[in-house]
C-alpha atoms as a PDB file:
ATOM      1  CA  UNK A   1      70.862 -37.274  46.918  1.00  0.00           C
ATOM      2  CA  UNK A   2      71.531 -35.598  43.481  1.00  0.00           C
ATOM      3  CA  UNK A   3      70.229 -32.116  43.202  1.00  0.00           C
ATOM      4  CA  UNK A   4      68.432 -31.858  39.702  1.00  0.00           C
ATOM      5  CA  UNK A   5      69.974 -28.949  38.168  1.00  0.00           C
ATOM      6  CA  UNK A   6      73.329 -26.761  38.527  1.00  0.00           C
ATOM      7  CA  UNK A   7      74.488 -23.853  37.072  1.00  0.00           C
ATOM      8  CA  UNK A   8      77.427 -21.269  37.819  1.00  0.00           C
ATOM      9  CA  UNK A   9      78.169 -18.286  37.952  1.00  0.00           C
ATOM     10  CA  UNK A  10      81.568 -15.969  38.254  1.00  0.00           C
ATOM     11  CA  UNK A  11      82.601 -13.022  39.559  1.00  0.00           C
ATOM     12  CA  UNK A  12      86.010 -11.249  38.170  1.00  0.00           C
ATOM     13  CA  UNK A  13      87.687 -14.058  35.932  1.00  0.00           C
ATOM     14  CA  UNK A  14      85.832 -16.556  34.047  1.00  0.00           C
ATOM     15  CA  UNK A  15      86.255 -20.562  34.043  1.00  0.00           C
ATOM     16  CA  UNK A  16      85.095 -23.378  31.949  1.00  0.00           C
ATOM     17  CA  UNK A  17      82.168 -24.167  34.160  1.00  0.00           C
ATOM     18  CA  UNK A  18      81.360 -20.536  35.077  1.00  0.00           C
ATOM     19  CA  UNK A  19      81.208 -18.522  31.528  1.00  0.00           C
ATOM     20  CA  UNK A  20      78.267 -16.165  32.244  1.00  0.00           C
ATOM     21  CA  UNK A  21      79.060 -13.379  35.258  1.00  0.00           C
ATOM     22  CA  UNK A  22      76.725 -13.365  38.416  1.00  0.00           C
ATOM     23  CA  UNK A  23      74.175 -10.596  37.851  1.00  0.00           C
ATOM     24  CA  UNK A  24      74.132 -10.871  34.048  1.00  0.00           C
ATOM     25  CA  UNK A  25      70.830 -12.472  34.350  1.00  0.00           C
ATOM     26  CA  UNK A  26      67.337 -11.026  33.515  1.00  0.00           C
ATOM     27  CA  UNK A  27      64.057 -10.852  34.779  1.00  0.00           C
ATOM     28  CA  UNK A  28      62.292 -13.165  32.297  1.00  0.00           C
ATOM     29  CA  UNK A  29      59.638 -11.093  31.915  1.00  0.00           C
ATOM     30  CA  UNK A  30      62.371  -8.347  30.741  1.00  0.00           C
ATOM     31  CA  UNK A  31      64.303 -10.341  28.597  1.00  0.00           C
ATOM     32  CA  UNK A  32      61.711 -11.839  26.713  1.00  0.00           C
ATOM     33  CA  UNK A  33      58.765  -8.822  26.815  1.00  0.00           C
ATOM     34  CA  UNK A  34      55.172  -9.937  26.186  1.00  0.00           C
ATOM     35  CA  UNK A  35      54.446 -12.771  25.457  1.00  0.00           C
ATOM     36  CA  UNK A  36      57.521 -14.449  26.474  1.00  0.00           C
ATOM     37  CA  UNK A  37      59.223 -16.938  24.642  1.00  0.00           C
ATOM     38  CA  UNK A  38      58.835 -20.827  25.905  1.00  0.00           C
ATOM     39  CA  UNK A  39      62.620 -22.044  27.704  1.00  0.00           C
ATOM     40  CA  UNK A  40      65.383 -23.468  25.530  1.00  0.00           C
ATOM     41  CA  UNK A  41      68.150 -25.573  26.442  1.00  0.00           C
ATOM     42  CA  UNK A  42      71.454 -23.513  26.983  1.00  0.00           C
ATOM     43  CA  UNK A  43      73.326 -21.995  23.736  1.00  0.00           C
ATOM     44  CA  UNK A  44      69.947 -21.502  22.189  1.00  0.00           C
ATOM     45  CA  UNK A  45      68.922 -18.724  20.539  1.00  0.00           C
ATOM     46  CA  UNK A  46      67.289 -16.504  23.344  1.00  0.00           C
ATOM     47  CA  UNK A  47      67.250 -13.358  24.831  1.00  0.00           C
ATOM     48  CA  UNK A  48      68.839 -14.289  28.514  1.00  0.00           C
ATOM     49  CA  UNK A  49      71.048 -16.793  30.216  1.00  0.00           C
ATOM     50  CA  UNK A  50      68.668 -20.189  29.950  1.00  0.00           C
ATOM     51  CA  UNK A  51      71.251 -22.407  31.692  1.00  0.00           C
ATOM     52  CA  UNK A  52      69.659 -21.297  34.992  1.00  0.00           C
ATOM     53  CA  UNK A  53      66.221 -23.874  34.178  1.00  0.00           C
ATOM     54  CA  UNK A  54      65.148 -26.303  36.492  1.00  0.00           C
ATOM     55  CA  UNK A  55      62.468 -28.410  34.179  1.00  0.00           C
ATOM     56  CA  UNK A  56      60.936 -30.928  36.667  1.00  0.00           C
ATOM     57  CA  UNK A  57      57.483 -32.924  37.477  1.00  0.00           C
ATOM     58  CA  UNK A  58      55.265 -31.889  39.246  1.00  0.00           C
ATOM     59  CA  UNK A  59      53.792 -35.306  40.929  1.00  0.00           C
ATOM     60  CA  UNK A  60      57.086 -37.149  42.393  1.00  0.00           C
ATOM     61  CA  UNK A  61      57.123 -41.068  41.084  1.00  0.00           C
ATOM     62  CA  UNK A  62      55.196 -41.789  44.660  1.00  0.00           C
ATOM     63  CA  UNK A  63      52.494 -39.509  43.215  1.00  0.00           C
ATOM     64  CA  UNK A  64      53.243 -36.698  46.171  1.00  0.00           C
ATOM     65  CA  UNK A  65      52.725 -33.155  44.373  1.00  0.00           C
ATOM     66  CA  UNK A  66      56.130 -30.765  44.654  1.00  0.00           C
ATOM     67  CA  UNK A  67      55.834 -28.745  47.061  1.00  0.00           C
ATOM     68  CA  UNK A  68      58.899 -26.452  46.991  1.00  0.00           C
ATOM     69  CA  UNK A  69      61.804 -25.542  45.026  1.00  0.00           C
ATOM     70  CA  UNK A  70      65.265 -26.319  46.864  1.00  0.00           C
ATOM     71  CA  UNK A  71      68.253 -24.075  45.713  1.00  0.00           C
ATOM     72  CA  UNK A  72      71.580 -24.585  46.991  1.00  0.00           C
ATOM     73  CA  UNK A  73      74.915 -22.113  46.597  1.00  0.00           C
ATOM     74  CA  UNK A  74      78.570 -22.637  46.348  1.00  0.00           C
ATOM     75  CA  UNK A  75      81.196 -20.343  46.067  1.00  0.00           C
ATOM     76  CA  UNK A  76      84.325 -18.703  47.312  1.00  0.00           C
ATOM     77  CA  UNK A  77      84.874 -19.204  51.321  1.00  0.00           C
ATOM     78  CA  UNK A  78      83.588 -16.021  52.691  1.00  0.00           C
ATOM     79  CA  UNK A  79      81.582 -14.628  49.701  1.00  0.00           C
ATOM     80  CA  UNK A  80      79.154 -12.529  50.552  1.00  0.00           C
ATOM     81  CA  UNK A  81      75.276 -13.795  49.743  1.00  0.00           C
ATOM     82  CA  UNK A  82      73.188 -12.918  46.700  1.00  0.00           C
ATOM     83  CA  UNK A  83      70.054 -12.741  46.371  1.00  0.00           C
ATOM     84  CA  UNK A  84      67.403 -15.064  44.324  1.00  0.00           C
ATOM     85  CA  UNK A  85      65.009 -14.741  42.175  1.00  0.00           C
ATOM     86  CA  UNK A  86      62.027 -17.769  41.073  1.00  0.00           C
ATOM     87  CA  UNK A  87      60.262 -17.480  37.859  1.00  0.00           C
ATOM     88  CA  UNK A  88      57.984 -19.837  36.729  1.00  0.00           C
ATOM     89  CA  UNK A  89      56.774 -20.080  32.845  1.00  0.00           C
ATOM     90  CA  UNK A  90      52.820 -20.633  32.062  1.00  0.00           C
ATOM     91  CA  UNK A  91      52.747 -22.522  28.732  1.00  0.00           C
ATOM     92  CA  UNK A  92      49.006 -21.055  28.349  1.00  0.00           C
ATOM     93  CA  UNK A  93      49.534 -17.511  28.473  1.00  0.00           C
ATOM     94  CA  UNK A  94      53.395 -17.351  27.192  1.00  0.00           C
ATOM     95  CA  UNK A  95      54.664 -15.499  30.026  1.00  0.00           C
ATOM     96  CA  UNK A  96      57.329 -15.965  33.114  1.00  0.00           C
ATOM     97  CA  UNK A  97      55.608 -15.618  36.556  1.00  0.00           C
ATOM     98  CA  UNK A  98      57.450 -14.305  39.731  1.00  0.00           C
ATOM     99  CA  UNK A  99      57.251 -17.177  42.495  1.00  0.00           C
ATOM    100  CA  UNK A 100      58.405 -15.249  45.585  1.00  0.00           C
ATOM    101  CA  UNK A 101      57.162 -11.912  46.797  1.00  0.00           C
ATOM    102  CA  UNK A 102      60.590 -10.578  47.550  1.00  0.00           C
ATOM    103  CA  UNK A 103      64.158 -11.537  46.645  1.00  0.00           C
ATOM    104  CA  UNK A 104      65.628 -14.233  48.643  1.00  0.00           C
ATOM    105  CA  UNK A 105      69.021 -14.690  50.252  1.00  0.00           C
ATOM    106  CA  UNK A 106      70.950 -17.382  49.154  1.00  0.00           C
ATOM    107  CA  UNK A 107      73.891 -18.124  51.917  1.00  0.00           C
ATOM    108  CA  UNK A 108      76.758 -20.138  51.030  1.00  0.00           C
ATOM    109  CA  UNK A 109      76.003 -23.488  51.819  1.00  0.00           C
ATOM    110  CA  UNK A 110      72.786 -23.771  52.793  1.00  0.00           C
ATOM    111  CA  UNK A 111      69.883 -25.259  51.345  1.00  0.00           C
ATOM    112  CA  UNK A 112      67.494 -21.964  51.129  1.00  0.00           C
ATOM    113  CA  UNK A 113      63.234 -22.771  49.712  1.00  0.00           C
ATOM    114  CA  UNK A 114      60.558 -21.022  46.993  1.00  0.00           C
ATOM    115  CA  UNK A 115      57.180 -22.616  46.879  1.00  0.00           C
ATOM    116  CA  UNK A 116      56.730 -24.353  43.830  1.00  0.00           C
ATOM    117  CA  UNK A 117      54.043 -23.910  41.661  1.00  0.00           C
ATOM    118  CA  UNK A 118      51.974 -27.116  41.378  1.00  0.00           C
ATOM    119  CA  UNK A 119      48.706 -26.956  38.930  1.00  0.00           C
ATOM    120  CA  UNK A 120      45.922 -29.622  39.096  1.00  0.00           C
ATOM    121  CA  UNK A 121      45.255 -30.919  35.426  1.00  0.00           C
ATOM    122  CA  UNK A 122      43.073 -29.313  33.192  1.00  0.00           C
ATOM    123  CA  UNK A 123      38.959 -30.590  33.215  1.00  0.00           C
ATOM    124  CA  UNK A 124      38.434 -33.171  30.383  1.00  0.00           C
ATOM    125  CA  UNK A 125      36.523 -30.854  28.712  1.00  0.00           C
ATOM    126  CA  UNK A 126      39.422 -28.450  28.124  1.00  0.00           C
ATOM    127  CA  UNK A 127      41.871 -28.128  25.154  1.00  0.00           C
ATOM    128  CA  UNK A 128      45.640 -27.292  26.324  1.00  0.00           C
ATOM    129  CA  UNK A 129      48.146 -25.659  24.154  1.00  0.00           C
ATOM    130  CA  UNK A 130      49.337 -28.709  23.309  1.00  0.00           C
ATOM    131  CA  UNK A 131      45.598 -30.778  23.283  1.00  0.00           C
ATOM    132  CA  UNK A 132      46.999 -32.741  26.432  1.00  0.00           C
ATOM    133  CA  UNK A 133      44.842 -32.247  29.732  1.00  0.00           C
ATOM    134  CA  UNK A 134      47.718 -33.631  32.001  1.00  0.00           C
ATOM    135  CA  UNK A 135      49.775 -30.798  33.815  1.00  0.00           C
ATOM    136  CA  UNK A 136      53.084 -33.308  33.922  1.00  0.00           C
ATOM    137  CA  UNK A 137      55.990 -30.827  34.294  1.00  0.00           C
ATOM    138  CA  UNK A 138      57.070 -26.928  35.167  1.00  0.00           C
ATOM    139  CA  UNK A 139      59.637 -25.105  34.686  1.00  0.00           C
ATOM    140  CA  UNK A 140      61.593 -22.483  36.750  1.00  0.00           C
ATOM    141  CA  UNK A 141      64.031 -20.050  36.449  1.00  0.00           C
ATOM    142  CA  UNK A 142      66.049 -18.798  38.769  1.00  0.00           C
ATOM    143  CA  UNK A 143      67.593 -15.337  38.519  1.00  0.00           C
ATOM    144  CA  UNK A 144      70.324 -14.256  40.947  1.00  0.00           C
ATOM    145  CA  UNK A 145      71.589 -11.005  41.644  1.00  0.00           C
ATOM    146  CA  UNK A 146      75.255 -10.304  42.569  1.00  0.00           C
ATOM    147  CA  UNK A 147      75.484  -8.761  46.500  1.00  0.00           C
ATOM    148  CA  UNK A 148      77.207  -5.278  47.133  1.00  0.00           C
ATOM    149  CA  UNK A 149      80.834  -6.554  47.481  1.00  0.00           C
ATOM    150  CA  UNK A 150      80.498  -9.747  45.827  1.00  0.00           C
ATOM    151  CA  UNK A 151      83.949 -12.008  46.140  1.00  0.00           C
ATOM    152  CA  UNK A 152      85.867 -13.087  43.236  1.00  0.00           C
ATOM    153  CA  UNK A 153      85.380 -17.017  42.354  1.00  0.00           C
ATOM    154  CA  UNK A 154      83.395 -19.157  40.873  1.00  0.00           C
ATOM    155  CA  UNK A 155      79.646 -19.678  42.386  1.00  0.00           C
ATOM    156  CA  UNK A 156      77.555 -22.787  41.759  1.00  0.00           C
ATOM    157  CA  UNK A 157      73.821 -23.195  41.942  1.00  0.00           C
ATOM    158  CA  UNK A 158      71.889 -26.246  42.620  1.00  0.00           C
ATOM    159  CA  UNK A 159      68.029 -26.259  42.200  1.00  0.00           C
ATOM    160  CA  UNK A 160      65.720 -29.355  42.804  1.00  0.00           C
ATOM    161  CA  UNK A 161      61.889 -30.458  43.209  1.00  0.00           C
ATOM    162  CA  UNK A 162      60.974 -31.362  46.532  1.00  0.00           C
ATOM    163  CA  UNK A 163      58.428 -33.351  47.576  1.00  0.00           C
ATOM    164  CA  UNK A 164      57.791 -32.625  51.521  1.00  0.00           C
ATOM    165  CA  UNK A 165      56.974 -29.366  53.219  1.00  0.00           C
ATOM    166  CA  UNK A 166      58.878 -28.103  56.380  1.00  0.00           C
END
């Protein structure tokens, strides 16, 4: 198993994986206003943190639809749990969605869940943005916030497509 993305995070010192401190993330919705702006790989030119993307399919090579988002966290022994975030960006209206109803608590390692946001193609008779009818990929941010005490270190965060439900 290979999660599909990772990004990290620090808290007090930076590293050469971790250059962006926990918390320094946006709501999408903030950070790029209305309309939003479509994701960008990381060092673009954009108004938040876009290393924290997950672009995936959304029909597994079996054909089973995703079902959930996985999201995985890593950091200092001890370190107390943030809290998560899941955005999701709609091509057709230019804007960053909120997946979950409230934040989510992401314990040191432990495989936590979002739904996923899985759309059924367009009808035939329907022009996309992009004059394509298939719905082939999402993508999804994930914006975490820093808990009360947070402990110094370096924080990783894995995020994945997954096919099956609980």
């Amino acid at each position: 198993m290979q999660f599909q993305k990772v990004f990290y995070r620090y808290v007090t010192t930076p590293d050469s994986n971790a250059t962006v401190a926990m918390g320094a993330d946006s709501a999408p919705t903030t950070v790029y206003g209305t309309p939003g702006t479509p994701p960008q790989g990381p060092g673009a030119k954009a108004g938040a943190n876009v290393d924290n993307v997950l672009s995936c399919r959304i029909v597994g090579a079996s054909e089973g639809v995703v079902q959930r988002i996985a999201v995985a966290m890593c950091g200092p022994t001890g370190a107390a749990a943030p809290t998560g975030n899941l955005y999701v960006w709609d091509a057709s209206s230019q804007h960053w969605y909120l997946v979950n109803s409230a934040a989510v608590t992401l314990t040191l390692n432990e495989v936590v869940f979002f739904d996923a946001v899985s759309l059924c193609d367009l009808p035939p008779s329907t022009n996309s943005a992009n004059g394509s009818v298939a719905q082939g990929g999402a993508d999804y941010m994930l914006v975490v916030t820093a808990a009360q005490s947070p402990t110094a270190g370096q924080y990783s965060f894995s995020m994945s497509a997954v096919l099956n439900t609980p």
